[in-house]
Protein backbone atom coordinates (compact mmCIF):
# COMPACT_ATOMS: atom_id res chain seq x y z
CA UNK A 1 11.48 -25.03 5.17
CA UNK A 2 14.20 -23.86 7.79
CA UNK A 3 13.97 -20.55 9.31
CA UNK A 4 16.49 -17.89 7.23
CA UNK A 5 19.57 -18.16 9.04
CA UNK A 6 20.31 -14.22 8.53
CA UNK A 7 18.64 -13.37 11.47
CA UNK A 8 20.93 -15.73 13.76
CA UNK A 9 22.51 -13.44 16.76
CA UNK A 10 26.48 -14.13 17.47
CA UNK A 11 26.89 -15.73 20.53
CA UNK A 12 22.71 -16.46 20.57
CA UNK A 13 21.79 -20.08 20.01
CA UNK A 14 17.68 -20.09 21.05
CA UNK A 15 16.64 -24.16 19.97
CA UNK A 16 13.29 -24.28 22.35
CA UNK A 17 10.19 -23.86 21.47
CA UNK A 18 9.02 -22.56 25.15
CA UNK A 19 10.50 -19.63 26.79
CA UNK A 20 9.88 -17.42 29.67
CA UNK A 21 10.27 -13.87 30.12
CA UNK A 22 10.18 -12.00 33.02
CA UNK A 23 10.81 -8.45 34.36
CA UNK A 24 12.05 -7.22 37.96
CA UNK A 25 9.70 -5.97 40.11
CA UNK A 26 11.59 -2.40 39.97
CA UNK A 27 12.10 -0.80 36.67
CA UNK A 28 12.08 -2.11 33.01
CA UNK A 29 14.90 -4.78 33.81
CA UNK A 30 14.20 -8.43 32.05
CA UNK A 31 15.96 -11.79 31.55
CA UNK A 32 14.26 -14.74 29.02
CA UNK A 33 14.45 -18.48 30.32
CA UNK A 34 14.35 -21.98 28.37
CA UNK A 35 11.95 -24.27 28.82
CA UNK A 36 14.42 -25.69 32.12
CA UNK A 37 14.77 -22.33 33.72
CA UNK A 38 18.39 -21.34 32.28
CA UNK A 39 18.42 -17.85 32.06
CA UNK A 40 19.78 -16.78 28.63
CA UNK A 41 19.50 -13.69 28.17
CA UNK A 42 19.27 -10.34 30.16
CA UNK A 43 18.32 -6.82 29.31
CA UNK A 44 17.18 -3.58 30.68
CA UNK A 45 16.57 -0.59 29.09
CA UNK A 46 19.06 2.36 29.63
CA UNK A 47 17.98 5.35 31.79
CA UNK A 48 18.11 9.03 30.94
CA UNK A 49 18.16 8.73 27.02
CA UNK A 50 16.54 10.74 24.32
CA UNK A 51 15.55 7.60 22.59
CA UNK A 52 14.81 4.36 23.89
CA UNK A 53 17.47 1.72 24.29
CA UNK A 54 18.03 -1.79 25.45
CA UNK A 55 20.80 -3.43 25.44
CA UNK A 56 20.50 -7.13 25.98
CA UNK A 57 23.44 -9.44 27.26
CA UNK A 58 23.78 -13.40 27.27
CA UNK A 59 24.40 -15.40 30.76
CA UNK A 60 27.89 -14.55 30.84
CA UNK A 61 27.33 -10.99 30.36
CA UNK A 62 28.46 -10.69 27.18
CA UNK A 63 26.31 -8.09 24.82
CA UNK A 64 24.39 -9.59 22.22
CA UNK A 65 22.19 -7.15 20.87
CA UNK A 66 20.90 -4.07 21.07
CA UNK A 67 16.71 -2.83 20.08
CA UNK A 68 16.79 1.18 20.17
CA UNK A 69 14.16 3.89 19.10
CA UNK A 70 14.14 5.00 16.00
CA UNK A 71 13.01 8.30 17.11
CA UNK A 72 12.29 10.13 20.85
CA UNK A 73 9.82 8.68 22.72
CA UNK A 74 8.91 6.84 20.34
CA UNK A 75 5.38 5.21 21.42
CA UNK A 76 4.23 4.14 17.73
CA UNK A 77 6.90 3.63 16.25
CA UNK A 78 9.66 1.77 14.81
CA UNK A 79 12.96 0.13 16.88
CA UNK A 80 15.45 -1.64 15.44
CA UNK A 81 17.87 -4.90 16.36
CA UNK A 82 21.15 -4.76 15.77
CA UNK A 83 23.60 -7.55 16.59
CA UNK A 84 26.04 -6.34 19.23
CA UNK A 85 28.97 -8.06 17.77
CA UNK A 86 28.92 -7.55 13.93
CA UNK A 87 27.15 -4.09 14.01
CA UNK A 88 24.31 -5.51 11.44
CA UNK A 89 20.77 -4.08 12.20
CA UNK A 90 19.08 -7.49 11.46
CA UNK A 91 15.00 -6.39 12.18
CA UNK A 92 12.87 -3.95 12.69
CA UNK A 93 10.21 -4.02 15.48
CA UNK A 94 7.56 -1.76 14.05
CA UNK A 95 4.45 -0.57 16.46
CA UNK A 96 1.39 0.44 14.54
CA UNK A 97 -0.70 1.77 17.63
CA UNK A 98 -4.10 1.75 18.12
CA UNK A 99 -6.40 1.82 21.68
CA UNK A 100 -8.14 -1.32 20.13
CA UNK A 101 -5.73 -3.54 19.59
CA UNK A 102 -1.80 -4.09 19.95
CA UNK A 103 -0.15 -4.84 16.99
CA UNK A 104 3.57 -5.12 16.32
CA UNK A 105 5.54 -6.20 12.93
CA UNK A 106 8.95 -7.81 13.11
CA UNK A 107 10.22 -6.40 9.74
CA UNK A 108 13.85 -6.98 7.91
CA UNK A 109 15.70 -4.36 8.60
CA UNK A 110 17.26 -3.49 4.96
CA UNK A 111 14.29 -4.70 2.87
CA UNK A 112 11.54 -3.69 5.32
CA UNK A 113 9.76 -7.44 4.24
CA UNK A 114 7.59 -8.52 6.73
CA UNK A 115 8.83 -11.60 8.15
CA UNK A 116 6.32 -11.76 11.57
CA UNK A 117 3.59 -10.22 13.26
CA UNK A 118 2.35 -10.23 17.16
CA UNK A 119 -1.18 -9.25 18.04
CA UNK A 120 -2.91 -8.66 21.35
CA UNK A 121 -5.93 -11.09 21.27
CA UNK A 122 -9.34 -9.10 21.99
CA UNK A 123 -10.25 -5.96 21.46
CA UNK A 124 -12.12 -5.67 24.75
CA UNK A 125 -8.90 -6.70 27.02
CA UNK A 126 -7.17 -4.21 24.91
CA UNK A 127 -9.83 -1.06 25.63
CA UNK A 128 -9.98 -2.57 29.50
CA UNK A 129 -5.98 -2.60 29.85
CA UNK A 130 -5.86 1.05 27.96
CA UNK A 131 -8.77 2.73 30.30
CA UNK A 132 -9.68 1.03 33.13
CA UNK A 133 -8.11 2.48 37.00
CA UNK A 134 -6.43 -0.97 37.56
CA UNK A 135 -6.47 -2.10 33.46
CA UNK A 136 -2.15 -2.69 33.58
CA UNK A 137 -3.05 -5.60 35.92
CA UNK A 138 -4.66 -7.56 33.29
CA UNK A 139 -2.08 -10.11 32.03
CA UNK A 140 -1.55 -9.65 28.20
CA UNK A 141 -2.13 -12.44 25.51
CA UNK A 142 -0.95 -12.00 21.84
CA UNK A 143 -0.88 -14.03 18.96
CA UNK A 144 2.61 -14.75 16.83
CA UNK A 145 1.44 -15.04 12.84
CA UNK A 146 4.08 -15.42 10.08
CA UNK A 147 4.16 -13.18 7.20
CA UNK A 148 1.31 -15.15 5.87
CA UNK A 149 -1.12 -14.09 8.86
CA UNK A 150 -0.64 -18.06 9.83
CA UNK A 151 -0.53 -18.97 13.43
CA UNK A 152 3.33 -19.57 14.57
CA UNK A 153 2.75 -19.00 18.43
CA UNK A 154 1.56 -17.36 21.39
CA UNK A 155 2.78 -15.02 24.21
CA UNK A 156 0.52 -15.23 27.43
CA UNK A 157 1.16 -13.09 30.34
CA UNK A 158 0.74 -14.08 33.54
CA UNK A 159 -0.95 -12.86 36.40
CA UNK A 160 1.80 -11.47 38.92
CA UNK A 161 3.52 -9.20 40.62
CA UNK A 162 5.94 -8.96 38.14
CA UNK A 163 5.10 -9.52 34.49
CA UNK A 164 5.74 -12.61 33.45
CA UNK A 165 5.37 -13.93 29.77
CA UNK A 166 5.43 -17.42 28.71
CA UNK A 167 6.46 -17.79 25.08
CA UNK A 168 5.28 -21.08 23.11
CA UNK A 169 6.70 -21.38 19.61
CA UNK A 170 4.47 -23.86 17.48
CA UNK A 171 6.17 -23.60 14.37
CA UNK A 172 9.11 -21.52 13.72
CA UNK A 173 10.36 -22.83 10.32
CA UNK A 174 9.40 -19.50 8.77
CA UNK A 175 10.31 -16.96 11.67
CA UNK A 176 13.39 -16.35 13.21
CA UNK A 177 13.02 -16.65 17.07
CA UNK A 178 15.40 -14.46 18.32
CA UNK A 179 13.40 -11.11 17.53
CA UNK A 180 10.08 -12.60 18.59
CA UNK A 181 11.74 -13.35 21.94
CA UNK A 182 13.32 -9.83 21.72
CA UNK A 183 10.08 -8.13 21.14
CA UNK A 184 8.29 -9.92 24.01
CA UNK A 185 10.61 -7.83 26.22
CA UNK A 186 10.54 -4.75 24.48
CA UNK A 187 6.89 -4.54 23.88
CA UNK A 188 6.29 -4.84 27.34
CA UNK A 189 8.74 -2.17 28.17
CA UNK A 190 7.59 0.25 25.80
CA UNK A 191 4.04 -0.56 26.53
CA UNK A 192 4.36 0.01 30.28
CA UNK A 193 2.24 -3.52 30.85
């Protein structure tokens, strides 16, 4: 089955199935790398706003799309995708939070269908990350299901600096990459990891 074109991003053509994503060492500021180091996309989330936003631009600098807040600070909550260039909110990137164990839901954004979900793997990295003095240090690792709960891929953070994620798509005929991607950065923004 091939992934459901719909959630396609103008001017976004991902075709790997290994990214990178990375963040500055000042500020929430990211950029998401194929699998030969060509930087394709860029985003950073906006300062001094009531509700979260970031806006998220190809190599050339041309926006592609925007994820904002649903509502202010917004820790648990929803934030949607919207394709920069035909104004279509595409998905939603829903947070159900809990100190045990990170859980997001990449939802369509007019029928609310799951279509993905991305879990933090281990409860007792979760509670170590959440409480410990020195806890943000400890590299995330989640787990990409499909709306089946069936294993799709992974997201492992690295142990840096900066955080550094390394995205590995096993089987994307029944997700659409481009919000999993997206959410990589986001969740790390939002999540302060």
């Amino acid at each position: 089955m091939d992934t459901d074109r719909s959630y396609d991003i103008q001017g976004l053509d991902l075709v790997d199935d290994h990214y990178t994503v990375e963040q500055a060492l000042v500020r929430n500021k990211y950029k998401a790398m194929d699998s030969r180091g060509n930087v394709l996309i860029r985003g950073k989330q906006k300062m001094f706003k009531m509700k979260e936003e970031f806006p998220f631009v190809d190599a050339d600098g041309n926006e592609v799309f925007t994820v904002k807040a649903g509502g202010i600070i917004d820790v648990a909550g929803n934030y949607v995708l919207t394709d920069a260039r035909t104004g279509e909110d595409l998905v939603i990137l829903d947070n159900d939070y809990s100190i045990f164990q990170d859980t997001w839901k990449i939802r369509d954004a007019k029928t609310e269908a799951k279509l993905a979900e991305i879990n933090s793997r281990g409860t007792l990295v979760t509670l170590a990350r959440n409480f410990l003095p020195f806890g943000g240090w400890i590299p995330h690792k989640y787990e990409i299901t499909d709306r089946d709960g069936d294993h799709v891929g992974s997201i492992e953070g690295q142990f840096s600096l900066k955080d550094r994620y390394e995205i590995h798509i096993d089987d994307a005929s029944d997700v659409p990459k481009e919000p999993v991607i997206a959410a990589a950065m986001v969740i790390d923004a939002i999540q302060g990891n």
